[in-house]
Protein backbone atom coordinates (compact mmCIF):
# COMPACT_ATOMS: atom_id res chain seq x y z
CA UNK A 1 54.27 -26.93 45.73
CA UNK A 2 51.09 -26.09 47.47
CA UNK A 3 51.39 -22.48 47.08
CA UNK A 4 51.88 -22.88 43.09
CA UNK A 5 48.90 -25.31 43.27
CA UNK A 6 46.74 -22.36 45.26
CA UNK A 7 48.14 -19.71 43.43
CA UNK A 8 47.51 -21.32 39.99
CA UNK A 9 43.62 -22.27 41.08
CA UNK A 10 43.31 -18.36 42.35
CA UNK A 11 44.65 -17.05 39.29
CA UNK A 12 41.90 -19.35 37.56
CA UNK A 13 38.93 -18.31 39.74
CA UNK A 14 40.14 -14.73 39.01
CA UNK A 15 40.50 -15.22 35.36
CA UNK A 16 36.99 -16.79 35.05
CA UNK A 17 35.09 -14.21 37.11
CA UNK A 18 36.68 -11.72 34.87
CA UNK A 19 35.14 -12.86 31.84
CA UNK A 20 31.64 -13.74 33.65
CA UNK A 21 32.21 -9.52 34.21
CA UNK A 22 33.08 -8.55 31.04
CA UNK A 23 30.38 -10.68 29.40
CA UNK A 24 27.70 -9.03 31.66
CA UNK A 25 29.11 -5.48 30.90
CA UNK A 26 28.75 -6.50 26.69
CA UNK A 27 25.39 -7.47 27.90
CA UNK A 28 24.78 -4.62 29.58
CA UNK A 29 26.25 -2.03 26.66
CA UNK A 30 23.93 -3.80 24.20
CA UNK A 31 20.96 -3.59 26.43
CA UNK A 32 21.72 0.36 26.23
CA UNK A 33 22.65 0.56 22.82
CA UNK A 34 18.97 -1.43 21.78
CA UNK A 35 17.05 1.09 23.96
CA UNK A 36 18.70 4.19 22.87
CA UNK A 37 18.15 3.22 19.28
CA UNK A 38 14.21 2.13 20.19
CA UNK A 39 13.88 5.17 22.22
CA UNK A 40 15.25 7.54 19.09
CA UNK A 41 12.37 5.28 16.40
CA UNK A 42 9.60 5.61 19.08
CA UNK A 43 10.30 9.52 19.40
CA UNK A 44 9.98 9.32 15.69
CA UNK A 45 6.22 7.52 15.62
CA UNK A 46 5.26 10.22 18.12
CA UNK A 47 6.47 12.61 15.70
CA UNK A 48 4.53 11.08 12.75
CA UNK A 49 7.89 9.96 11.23
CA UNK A 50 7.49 6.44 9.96
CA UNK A 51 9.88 4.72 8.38
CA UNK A 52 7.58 3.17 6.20
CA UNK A 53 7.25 6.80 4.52
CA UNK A 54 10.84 7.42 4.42
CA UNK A 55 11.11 4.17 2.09
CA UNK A 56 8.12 4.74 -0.01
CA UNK A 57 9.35 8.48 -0.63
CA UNK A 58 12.80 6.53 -1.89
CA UNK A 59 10.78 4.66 -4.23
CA UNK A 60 11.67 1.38 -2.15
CA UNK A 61 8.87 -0.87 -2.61
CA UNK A 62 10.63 -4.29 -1.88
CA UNK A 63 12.59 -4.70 1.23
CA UNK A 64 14.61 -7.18 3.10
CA UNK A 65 15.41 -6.89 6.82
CA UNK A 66 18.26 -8.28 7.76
CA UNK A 67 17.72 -9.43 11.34
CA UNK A 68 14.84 -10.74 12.75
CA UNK A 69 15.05 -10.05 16.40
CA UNK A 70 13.62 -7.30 18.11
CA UNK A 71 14.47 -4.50 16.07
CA UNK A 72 13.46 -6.56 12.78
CA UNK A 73 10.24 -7.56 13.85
CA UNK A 74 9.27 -4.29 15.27
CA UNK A 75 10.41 -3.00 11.47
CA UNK A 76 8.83 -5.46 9.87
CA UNK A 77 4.87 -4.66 11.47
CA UNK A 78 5.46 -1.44 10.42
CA UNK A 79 6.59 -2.40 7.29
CA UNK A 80 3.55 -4.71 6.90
CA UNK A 81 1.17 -2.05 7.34
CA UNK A 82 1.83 -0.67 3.99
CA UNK A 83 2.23 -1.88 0.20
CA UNK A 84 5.84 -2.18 0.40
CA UNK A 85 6.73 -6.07 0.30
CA UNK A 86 8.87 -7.76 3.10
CA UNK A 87 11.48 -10.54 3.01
CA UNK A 88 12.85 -11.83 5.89
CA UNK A 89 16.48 -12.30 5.95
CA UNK A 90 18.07 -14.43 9.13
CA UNK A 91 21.30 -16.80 9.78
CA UNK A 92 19.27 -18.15 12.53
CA UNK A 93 16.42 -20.76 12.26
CA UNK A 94 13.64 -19.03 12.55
CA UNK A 95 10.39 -20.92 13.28
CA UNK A 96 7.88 -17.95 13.89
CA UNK A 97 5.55 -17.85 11.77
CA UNK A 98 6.04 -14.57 9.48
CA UNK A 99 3.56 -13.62 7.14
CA UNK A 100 6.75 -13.55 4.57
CA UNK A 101 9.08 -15.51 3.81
CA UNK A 102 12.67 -16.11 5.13
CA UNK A 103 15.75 -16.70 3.52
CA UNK A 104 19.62 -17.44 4.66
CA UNK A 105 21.99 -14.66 4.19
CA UNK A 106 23.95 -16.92 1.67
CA UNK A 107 20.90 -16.29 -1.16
CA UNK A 108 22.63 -13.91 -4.05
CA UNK A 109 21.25 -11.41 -6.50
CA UNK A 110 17.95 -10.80 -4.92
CA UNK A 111 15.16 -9.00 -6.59
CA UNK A 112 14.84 -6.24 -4.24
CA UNK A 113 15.39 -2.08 -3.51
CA UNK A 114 17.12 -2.48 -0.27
CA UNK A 115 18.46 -4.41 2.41
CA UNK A 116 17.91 -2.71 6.01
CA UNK A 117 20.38 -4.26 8.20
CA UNK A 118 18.71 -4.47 11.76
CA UNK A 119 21.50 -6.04 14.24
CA UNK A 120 23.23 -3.36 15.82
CA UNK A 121 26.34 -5.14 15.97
CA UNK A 122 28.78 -6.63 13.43
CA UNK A 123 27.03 -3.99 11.23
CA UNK A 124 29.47 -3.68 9.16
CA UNK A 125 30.47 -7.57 8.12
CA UNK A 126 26.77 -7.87 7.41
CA UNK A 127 26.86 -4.90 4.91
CA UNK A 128 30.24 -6.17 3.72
CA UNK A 129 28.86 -9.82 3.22
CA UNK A 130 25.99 -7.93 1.25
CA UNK A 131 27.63 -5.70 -0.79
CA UNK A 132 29.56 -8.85 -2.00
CA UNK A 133 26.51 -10.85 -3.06
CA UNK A 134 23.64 -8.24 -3.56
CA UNK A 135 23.24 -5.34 -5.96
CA UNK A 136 20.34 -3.58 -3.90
CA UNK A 137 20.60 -0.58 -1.97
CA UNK A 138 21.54 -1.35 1.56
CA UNK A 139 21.29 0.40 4.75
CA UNK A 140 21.16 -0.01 8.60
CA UNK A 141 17.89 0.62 10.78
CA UNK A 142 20.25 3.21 12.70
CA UNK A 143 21.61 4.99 9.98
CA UNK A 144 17.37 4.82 8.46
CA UNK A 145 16.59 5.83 11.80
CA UNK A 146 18.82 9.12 11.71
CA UNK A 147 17.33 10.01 8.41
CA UNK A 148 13.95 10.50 10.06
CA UNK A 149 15.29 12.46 12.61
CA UNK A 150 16.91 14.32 10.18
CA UNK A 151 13.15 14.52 8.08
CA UNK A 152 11.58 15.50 11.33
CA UNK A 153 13.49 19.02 11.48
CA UNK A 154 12.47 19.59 8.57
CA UNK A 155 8.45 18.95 8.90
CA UNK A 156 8.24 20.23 12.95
């Protein structure tokens, strides 16, 4: 009976540590994933590539950005730099104060060119969920971000 008992709280201890692992390695992939994706934007601004330019060349001249952690904010300075006009979009409270306002991703039929969708994960629910309630262009920083680079071939 003792044996079960100690085998069964083993197994537990086990069980446990293995998800405190696997957590930190998620942790650890999206820490990657967020620098490789900063690192490819910033090689872009070296190159004179702003993303600001790639939108206004596309006629975009109202945006949302989906997302307003690191990635968003970082977007939306840029972004603020220039006559195109920013809307915050986040299902999180946010209490920073932006110099734009911020809605909940459950507001439909926006007046606006395009969505960027900044999270780099569950991408593709986001774009789903706006697809389904938007009629406005929408597109991920990454995939905005790989347009540059693709502009940046073309201009170096």
């Amino acid at each position: 009976m003792i044996f079960v008992a100690i085998t069964l709280f083993l197994g537990f201890l086990l069980w446990g540590k293995k998800k405190i692992i696997a957590k930190k390695k998620d942790t650890i992939n999206k820490i990657t994933i967020l620098n490789e994706i900063q690192e490819r934007w910033m090689t872009l601004r070296d190159r004179n590539v702003r993303l600001a330019d790639l939108l206004k060349e596309k006629s975009y001249r109202r945006v949302v950005i989906y997302g307003l952690g690191v990635n968003g904010d970082h977007l939306a300075e840029e972004l603020l730099q220039t006559d195109i006009d920013v809307i915050g979009m986040d299902r999180k409270e946010i209490f920073d104060n932006y110099p734009f306002p911020i809605l909940k991703p459950d507001v439909t039929e926006l007046d606006v060119d395009l969505f960027i969708v900044t999270p780099i994960f569950h991408t593709e629910e986001i774009c789903k969920q706006l697809r389904e309630t938007q009629h406005a262009d929408i597109i991920t920083l990454e995939e905005l971000i790989r347009e540059g680079e693709r502009s940046m071939y073309y201009i170096s």
